[in-house]
C-alpha atoms as a PDB file:
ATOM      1  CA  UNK A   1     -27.616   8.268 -14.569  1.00  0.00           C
ATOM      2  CA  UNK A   2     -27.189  11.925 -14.810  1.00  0.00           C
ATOM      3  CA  UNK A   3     -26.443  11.826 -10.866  1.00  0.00           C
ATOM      4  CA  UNK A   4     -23.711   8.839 -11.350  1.00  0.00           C
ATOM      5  CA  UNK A   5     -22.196  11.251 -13.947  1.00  0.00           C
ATOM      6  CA  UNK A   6     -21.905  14.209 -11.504  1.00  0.00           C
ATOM      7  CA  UNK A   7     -20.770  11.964  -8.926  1.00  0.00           C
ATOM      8  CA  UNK A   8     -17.817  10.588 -11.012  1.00  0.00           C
ATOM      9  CA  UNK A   9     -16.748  14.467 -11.630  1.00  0.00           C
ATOM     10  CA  UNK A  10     -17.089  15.781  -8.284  1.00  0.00           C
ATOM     11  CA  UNK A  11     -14.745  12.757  -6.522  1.00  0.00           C
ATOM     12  CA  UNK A  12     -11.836  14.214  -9.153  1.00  0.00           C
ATOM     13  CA  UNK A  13     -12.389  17.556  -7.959  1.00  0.00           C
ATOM     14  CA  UNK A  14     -11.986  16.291  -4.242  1.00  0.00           C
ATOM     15  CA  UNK A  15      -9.327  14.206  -4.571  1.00  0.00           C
ATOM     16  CA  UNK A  16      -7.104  16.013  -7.314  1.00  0.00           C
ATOM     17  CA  UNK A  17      -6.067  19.711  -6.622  1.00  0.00           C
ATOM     18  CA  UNK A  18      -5.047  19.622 -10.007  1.00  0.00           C
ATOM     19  CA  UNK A  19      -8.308  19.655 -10.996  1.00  0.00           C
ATOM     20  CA  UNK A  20      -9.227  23.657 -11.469  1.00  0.00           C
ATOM     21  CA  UNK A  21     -13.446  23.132 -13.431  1.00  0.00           C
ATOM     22  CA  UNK A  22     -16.098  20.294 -14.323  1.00  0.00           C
ATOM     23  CA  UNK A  23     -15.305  21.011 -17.999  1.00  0.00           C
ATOM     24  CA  UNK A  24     -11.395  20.417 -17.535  1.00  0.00           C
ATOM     25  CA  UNK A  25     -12.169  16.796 -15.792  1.00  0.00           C
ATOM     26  CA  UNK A  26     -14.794  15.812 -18.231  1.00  0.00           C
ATOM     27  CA  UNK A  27     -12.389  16.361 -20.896  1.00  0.00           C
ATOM     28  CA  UNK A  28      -8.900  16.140 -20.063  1.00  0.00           C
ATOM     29  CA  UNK A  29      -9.038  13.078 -17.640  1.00  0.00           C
ATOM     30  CA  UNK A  30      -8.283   9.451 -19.244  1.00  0.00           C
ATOM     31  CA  UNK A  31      -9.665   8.139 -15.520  1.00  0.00           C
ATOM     32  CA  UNK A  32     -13.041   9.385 -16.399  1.00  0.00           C
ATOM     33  CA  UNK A  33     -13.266   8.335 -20.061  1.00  0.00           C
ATOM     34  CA  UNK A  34     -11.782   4.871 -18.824  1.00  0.00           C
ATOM     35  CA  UNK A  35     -14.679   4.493 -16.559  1.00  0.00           C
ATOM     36  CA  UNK A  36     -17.699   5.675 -18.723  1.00  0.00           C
ATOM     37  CA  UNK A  37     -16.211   3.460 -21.370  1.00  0.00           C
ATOM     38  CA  UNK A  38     -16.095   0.385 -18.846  1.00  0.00           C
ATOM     39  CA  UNK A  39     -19.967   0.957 -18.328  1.00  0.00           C
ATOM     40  CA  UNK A  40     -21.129  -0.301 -21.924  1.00  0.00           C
ATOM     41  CA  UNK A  41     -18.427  -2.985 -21.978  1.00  0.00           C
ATOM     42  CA  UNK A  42     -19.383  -4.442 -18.898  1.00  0.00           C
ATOM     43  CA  UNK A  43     -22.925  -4.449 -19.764  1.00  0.00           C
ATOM     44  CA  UNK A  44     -22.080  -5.778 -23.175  1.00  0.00           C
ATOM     45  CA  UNK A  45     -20.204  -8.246 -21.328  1.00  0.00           C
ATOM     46  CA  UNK A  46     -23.117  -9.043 -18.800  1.00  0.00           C
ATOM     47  CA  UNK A  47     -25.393  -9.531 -21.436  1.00  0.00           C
ATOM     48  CA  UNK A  48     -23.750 -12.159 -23.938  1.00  0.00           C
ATOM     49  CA  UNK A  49     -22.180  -9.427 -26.345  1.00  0.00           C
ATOM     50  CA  UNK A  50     -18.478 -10.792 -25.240  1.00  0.00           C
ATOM     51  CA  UNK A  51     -16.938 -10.095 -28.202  1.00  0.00           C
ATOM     52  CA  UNK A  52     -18.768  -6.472 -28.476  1.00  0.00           C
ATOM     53  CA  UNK A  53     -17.488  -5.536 -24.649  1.00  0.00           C
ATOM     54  CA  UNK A  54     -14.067  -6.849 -25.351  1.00  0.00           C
ATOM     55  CA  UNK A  55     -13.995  -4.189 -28.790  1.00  0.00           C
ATOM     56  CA  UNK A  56     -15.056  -1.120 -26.424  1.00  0.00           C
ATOM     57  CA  UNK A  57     -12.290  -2.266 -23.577  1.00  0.00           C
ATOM     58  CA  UNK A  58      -9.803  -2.702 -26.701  1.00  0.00           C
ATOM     59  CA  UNK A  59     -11.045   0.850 -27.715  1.00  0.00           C
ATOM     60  CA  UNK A  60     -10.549   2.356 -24.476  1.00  0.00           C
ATOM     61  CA  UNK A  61      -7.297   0.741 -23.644  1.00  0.00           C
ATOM     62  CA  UNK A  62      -6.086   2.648 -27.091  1.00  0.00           C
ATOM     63  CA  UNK A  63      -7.741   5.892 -26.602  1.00  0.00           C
ATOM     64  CA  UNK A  64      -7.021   6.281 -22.418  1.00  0.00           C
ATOM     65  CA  UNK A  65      -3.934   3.679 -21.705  1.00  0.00           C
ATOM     66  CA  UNK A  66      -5.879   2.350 -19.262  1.00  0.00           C
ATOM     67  CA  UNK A  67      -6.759  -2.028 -19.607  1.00  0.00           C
ATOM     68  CA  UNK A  68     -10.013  -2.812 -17.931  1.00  0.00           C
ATOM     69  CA  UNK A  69     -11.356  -5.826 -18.665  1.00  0.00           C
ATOM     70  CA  UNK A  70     -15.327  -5.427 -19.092  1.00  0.00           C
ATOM     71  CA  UNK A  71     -16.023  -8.457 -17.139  1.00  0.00           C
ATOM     72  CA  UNK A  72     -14.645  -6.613 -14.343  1.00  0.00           C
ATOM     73  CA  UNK A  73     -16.550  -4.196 -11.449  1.00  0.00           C
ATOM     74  CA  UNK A  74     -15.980  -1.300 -10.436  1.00  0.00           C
ATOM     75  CA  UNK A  75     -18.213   0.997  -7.963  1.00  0.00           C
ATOM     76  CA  UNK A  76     -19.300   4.378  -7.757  1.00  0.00           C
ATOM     77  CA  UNK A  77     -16.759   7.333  -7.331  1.00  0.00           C
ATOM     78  CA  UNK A  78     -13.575   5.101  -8.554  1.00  0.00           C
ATOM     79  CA  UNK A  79     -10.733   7.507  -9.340  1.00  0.00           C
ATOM     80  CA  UNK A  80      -7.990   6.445 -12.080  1.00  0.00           C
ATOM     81  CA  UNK A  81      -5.053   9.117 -11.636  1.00  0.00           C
ATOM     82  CA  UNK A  82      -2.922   9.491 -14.019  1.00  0.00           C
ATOM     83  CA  UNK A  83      -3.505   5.782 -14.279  1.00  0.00           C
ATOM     84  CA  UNK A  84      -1.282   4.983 -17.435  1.00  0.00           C
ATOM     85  CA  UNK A  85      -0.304   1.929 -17.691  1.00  0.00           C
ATOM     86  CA  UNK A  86      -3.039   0.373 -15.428  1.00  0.00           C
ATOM     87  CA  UNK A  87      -4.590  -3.069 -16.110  1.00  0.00           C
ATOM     88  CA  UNK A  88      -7.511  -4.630 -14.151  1.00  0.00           C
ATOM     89  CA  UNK A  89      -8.264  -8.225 -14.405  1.00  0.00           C
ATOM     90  CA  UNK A  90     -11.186 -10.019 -15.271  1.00  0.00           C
ATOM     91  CA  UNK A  91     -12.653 -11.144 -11.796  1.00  0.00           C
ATOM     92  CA  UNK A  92     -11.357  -7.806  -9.938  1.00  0.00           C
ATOM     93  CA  UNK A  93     -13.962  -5.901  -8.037  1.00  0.00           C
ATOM     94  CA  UNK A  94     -13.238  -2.293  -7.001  1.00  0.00           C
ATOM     95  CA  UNK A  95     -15.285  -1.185  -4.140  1.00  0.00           C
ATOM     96  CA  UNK A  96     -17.024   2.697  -4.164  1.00  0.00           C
ATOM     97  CA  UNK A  97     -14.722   5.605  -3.735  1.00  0.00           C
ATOM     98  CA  UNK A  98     -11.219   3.743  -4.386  1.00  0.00           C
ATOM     99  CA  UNK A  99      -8.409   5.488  -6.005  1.00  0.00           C
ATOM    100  CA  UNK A 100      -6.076   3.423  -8.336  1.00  0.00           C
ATOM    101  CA  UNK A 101      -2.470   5.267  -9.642  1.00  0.00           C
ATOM    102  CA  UNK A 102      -0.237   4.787 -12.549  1.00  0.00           C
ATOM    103  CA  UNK A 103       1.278   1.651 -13.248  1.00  0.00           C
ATOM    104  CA  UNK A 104      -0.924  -0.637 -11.199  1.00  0.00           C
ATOM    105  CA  UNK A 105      -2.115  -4.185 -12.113  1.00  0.00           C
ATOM    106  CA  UNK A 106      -4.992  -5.850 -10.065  1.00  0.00           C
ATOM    107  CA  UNK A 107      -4.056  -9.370 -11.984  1.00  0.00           C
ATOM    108  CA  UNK A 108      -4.619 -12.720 -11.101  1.00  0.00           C
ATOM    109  CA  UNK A 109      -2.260 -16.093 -10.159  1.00  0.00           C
ATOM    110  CA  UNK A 110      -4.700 -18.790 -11.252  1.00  0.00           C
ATOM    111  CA  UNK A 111      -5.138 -20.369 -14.690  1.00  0.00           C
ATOM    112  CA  UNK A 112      -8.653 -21.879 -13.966  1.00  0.00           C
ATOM    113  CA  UNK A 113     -11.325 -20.458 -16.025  1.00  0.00           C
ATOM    114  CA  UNK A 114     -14.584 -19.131 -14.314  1.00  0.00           C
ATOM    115  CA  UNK A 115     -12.346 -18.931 -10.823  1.00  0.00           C
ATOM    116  CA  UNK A 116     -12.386 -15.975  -8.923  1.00  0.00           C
ATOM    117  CA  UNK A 117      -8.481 -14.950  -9.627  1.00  0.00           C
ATOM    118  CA  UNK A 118      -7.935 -11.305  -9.218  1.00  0.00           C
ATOM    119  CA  UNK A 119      -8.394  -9.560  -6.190  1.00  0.00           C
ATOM    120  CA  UNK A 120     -11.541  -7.503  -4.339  1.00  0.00           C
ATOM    121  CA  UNK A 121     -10.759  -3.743  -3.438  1.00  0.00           C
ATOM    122  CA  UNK A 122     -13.627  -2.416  -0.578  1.00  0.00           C
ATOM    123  CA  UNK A 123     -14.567   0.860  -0.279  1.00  0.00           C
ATOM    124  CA  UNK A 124     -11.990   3.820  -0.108  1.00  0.00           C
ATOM    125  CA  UNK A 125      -8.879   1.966  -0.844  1.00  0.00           C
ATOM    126  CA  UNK A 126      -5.594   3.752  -2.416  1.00  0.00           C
ATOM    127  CA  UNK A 127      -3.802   1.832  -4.435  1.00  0.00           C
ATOM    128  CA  UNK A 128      -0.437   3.537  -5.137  1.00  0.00           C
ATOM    129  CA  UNK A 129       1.678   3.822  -8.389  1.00  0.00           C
ATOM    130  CA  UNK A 130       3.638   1.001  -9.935  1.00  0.00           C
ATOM    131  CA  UNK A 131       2.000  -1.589  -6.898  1.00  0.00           C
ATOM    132  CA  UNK A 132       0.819  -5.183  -8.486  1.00  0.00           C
ATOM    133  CA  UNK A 133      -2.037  -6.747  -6.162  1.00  0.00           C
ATOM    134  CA  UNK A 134      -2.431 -10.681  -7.457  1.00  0.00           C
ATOM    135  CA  UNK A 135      -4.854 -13.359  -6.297  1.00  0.00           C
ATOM    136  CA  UNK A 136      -8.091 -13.511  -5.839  1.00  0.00           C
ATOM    137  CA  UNK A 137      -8.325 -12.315  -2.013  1.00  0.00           C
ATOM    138  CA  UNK A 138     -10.079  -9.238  -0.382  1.00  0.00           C
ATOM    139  CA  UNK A 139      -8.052  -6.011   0.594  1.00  0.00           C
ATOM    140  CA  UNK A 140     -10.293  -4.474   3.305  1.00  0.00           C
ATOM    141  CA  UNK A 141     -12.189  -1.354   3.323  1.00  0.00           C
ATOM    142  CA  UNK A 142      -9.457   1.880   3.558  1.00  0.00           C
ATOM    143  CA  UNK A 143      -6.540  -0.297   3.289  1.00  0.00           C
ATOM    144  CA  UNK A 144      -3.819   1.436   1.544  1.00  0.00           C
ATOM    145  CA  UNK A 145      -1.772  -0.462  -0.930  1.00  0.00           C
ATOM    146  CA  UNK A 146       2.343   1.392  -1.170  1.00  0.00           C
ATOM    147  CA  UNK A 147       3.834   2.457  -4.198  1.00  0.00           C
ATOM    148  CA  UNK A 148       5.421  -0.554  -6.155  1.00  0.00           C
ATOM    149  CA  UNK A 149       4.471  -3.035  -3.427  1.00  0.00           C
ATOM    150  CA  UNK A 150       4.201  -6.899  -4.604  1.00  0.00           C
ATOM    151  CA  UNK A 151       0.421  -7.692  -2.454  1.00  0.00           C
ATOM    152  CA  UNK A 152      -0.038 -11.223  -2.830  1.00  0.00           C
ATOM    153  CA  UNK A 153      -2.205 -12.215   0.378  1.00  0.00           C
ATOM    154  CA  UNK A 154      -5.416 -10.250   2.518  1.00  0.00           C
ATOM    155  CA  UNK A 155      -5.051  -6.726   3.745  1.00  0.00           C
ATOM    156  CA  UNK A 156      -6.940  -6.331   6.593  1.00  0.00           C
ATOM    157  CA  UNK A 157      -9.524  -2.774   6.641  1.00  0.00           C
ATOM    158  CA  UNK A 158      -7.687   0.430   7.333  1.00  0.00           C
ATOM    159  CA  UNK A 159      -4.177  -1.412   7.193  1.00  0.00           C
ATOM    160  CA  UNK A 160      -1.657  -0.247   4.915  1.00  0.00           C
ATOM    161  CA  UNK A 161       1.120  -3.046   2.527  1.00  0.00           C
ATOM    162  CA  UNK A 162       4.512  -1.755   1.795  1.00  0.00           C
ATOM    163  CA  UNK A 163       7.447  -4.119   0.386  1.00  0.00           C
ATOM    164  CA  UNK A 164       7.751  -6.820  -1.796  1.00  0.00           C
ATOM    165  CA  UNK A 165       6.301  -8.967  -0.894  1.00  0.00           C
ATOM    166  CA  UNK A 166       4.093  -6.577   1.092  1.00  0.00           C
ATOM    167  CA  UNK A 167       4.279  -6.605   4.750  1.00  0.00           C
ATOM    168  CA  UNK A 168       1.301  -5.354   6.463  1.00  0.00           C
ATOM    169  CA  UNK A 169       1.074  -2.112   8.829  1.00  0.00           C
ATOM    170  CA  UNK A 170      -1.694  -2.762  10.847  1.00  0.00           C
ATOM    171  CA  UNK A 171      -4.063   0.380  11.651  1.00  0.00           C
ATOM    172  CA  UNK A 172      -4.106   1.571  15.337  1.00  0.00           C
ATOM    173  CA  UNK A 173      -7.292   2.691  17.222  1.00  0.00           C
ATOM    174  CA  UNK A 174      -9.440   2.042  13.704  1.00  0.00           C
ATOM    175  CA  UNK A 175      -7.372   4.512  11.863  1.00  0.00           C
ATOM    176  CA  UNK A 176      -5.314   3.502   9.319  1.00  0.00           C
ATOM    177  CA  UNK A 177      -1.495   4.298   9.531  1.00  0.00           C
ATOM    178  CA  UNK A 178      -0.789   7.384   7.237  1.00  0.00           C
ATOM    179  CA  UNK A 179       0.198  11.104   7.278  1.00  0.00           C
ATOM    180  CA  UNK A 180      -3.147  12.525   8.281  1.00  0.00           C
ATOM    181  CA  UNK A 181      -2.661  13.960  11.628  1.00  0.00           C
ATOM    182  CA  UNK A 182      -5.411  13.189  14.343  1.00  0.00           C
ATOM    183  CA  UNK A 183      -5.821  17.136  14.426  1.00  0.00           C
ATOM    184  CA  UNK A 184      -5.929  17.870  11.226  1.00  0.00           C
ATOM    185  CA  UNK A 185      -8.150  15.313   9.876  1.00  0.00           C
ATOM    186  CA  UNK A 186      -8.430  15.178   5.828  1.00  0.00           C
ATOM    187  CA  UNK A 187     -10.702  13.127   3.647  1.00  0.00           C
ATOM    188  CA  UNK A 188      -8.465  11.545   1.486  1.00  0.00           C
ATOM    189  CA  UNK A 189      -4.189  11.067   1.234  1.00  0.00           C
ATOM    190  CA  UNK A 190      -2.656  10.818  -2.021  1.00  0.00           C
ATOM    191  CA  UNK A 191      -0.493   8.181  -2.898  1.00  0.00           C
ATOM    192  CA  UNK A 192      -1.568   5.944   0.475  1.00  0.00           C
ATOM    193  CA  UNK A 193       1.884   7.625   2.430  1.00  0.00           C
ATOM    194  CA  UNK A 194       2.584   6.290   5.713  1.00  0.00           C
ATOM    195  CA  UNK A 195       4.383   7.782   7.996  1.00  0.00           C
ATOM    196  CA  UNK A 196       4.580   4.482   9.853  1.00  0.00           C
ATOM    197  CA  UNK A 197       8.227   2.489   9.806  1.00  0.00           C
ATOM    198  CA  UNK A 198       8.833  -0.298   7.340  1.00  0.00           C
ATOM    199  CA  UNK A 199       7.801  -3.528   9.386  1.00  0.00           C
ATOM    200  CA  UNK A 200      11.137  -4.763   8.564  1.00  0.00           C
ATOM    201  CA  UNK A 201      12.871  -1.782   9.633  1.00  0.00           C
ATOM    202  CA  UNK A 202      11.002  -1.747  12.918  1.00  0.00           C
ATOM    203  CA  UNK A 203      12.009  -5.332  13.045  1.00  0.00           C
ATOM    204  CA  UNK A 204      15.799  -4.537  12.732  1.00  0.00           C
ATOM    205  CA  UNK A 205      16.088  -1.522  14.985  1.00  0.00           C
ATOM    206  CA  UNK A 206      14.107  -3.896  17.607  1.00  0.00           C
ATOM    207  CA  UNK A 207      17.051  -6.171  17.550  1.00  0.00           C
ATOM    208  CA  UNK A 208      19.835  -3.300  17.204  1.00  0.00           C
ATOM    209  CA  UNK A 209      18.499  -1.736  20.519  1.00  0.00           C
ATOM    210  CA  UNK A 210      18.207  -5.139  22.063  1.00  0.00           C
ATOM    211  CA  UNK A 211      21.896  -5.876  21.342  1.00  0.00           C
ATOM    212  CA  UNK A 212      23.346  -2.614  22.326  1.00  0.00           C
ATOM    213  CA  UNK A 213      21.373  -3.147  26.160  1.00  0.00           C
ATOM    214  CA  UNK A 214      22.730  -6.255  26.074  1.00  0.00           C
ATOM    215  CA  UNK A 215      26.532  -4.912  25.910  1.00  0.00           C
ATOM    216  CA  UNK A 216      25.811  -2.454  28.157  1.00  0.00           C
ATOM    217  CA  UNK A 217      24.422  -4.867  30.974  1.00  0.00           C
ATOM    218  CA  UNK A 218      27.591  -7.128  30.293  1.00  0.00           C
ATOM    219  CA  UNK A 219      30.068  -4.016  30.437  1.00  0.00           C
ATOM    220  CA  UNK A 220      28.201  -3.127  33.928  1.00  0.00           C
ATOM    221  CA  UNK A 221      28.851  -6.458  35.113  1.00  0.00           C
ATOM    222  CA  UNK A 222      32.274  -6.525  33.987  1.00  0.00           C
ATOM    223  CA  UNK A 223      32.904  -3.417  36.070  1.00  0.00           C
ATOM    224  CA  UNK A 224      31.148  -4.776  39.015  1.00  0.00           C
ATOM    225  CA  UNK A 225      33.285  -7.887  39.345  1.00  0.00           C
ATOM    226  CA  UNK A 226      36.508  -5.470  38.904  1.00  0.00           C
ATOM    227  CA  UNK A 227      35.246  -3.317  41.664  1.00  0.00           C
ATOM    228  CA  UNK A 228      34.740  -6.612  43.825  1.00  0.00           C
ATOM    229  CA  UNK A 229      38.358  -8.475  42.721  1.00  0.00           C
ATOM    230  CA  UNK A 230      39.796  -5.443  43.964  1.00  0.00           C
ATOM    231  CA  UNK A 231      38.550  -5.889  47.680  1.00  0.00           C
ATOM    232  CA  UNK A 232      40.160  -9.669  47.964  1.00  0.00           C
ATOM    233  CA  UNK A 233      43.849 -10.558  48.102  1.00  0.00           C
ATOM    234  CA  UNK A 234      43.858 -13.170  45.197  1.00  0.00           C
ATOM    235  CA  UNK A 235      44.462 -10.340  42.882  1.00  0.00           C
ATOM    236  CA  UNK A 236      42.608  -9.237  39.888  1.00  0.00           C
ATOM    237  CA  UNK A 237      40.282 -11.827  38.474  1.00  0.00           C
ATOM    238  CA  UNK A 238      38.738 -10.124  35.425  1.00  0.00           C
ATOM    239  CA  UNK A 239      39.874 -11.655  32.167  1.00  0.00           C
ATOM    240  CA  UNK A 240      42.599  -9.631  29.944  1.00  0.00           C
ATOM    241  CA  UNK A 241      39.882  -9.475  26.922  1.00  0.00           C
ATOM    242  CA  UNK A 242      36.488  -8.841  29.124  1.00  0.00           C
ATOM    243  CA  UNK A 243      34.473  -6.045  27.579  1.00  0.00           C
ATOM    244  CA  UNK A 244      34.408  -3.242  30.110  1.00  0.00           C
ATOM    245  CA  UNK A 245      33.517  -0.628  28.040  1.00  0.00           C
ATOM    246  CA  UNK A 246      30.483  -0.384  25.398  1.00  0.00           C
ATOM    247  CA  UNK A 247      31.683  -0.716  21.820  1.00  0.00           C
ATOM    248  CA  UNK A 248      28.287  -1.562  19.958  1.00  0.00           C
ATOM    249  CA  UNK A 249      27.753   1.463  17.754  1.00  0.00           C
ATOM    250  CA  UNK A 250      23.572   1.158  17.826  1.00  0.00           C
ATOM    251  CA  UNK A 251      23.105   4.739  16.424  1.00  0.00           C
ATOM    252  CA  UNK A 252      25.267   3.988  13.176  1.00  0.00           C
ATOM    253  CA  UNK A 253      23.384   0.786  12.715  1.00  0.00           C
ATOM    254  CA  UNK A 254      20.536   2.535  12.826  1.00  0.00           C
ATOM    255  CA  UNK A 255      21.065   5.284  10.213  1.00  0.00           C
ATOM    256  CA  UNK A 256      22.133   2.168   8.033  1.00  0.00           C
ATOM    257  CA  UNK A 257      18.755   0.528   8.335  1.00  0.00           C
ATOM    258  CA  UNK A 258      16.959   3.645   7.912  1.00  0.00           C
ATOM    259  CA  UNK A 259      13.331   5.019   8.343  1.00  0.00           C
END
C-alpha cells in the first residue's frame, strides 16, 4: 500500500514542474486526494456498500471538484492536473500512468443499465483540458486526446484526436505525433501538443496546391499554343479570355486555412 502511495506522489513530481516537495503534493493537490478518495469508494462500491461509495465520491466531488464515480477504474500512477471540473463515468477505465486535465468528461452515450457506456483509457494516455471522450470504446495505449476535442469513436495507440468531432493523427514509425523531438526525447508532454497539422487543414492545403499546379499547367499550355499559332498563317488562334498567366493566389489561401 505504502509503495502505491509513493508511487502516486512521485508521477506528480515527474510530470508537474510545479511540483517543488512530497509534502507540497500530498497536501496541496486535489488530483491526489481525488484518487485516494476513489480507493474506498470503489471498494465500497465493489463490495455491495453502493450507497456508502456513492457518499465518499459525493464527498470528494465537494472537497476536490473532481466527479469520479466509484464504480469506475482507474490504474496506478493516474495524474488529475488541475483537474477541476472533471467527471468520470461509471463504466470508464483509466489505464496506469494516464494524465487527465481540467474540464474533461469521460461520459457515456448509452442509456442501458449494466452496458459498458463510457470509454477505456490504456496506459500513458493525455487527455487534454476541456476534451469530452463519450462511448464506450477503447483509446489506445499513448494516444493523446487535444484540448476541447469532441472523441466519439476508437483512437488507435500512440495516435493523437484533435477537432470536433475529433479527427485522428495517426502516429508515424510507432511514435506518436507530438512536440518531443526524436533528439531530445522526454518522458512525458503536457497538454498532448502536436506539432502535427490539423487533418483538415492538411486536407485543404492538399487541394489548394493541387489547384494552383493545375493553373499553372493550363497557363503553360496556353503559352505553348500561342507560341505555335504564331508559326502558321491563319493568324492567332488563342481565345481573347484564355488564361495565360497564373492568377490563383495559393499562398494567401494558405495563410487563410492556417497551421
Amino acid at each position: 500500500m505504502f509503495a502505491r502511495l509513493r508511487s502516486d506522489i512521485q508521477c506528480i513530481l515527474d510530470r508537474d514542474p510545479a511540483a517543488r516537495s512530497t509534502w507540497e503534493v500530498i497536501t496541496c493537490y486535489p488530483g491526489l486526494h481525488a484518487v485516494w478518495l476513489h480507493r474506498p469508494a470503489h471498494w465500497c462500491w465493489g463490495n455491495g456498500l453502493k450507497w456508502l461509495g456513492r457518499f465518499i465520491s459525493h464527498f470528494a466531488r465537494w472537497f476536490t471538484g473532481i466527479e469520479i464515480h466509484p464504480g469506475a477504474k482507474i490504474g496506478e500512477r493516474v495524474f488529475f492536473d488541475h483537474a477541476m471540473g472533471v467527471v468520470v463515468g461509471e463504466t470508464a477505465e483509466i489505464g496506469d500512468g494516464c494524465t487527465i486535465y481540467q474540464g474533461v468528461t469521460l461520459g457515456g452515450t448509452s442509456l442501458y443499465k449494466g452496458a459498458k457506456r463510457h470509454p477505456t483509457l490504456g496506459k500513458d494516455v493525455v487527455v487534454s483540458a476541456g476534451a469530452k471522450v463519450l462511448g464506450g470504446f477503447e483509446v489506445g495505449d499513448g494516444a493523446k486526446i487535444g484540448s476541447n476535442a469532441v472523441v466519439i469513436k476508437p483512437v488507435p495507440a500512440g495516435a493523437t484526436a484533435v477537432g470536433i468531432p475529433a479527427r485522428i493523427i495517426p502516429s508515424k514509425e510507432g511514435q506518436s505525433a507530438d512536440v518531443t523531438e526524436p533528439q531530445q526525447p522526454r518522458k512525458f508532454t503536457a497538454y498532448g501538443i502536436t506539432q502535427e497539422d490539423d487533418p483538415l487543414s492538411q486536407a485543404m492545403r492538399g487541394l489548394i496546391d493541387n489547384a494552383s499546379s493545375q493553373e499553372h499547367q493550363i497557363a503553360l499550355l496556353w503559352q505553348a499554343i500561342e507560341k505555335l499559332s504564331a508559326c502558321v498563317k491563319t493568324g492567332d488562334c488563342v481565345p481573347d479570355d484564355a488564361a495565360r498567366k497564373e492568377q490563383f493566389e495559393a499562398g494567401k489561401l494558405n495563410d487563410l486555412v492556417g497551421k
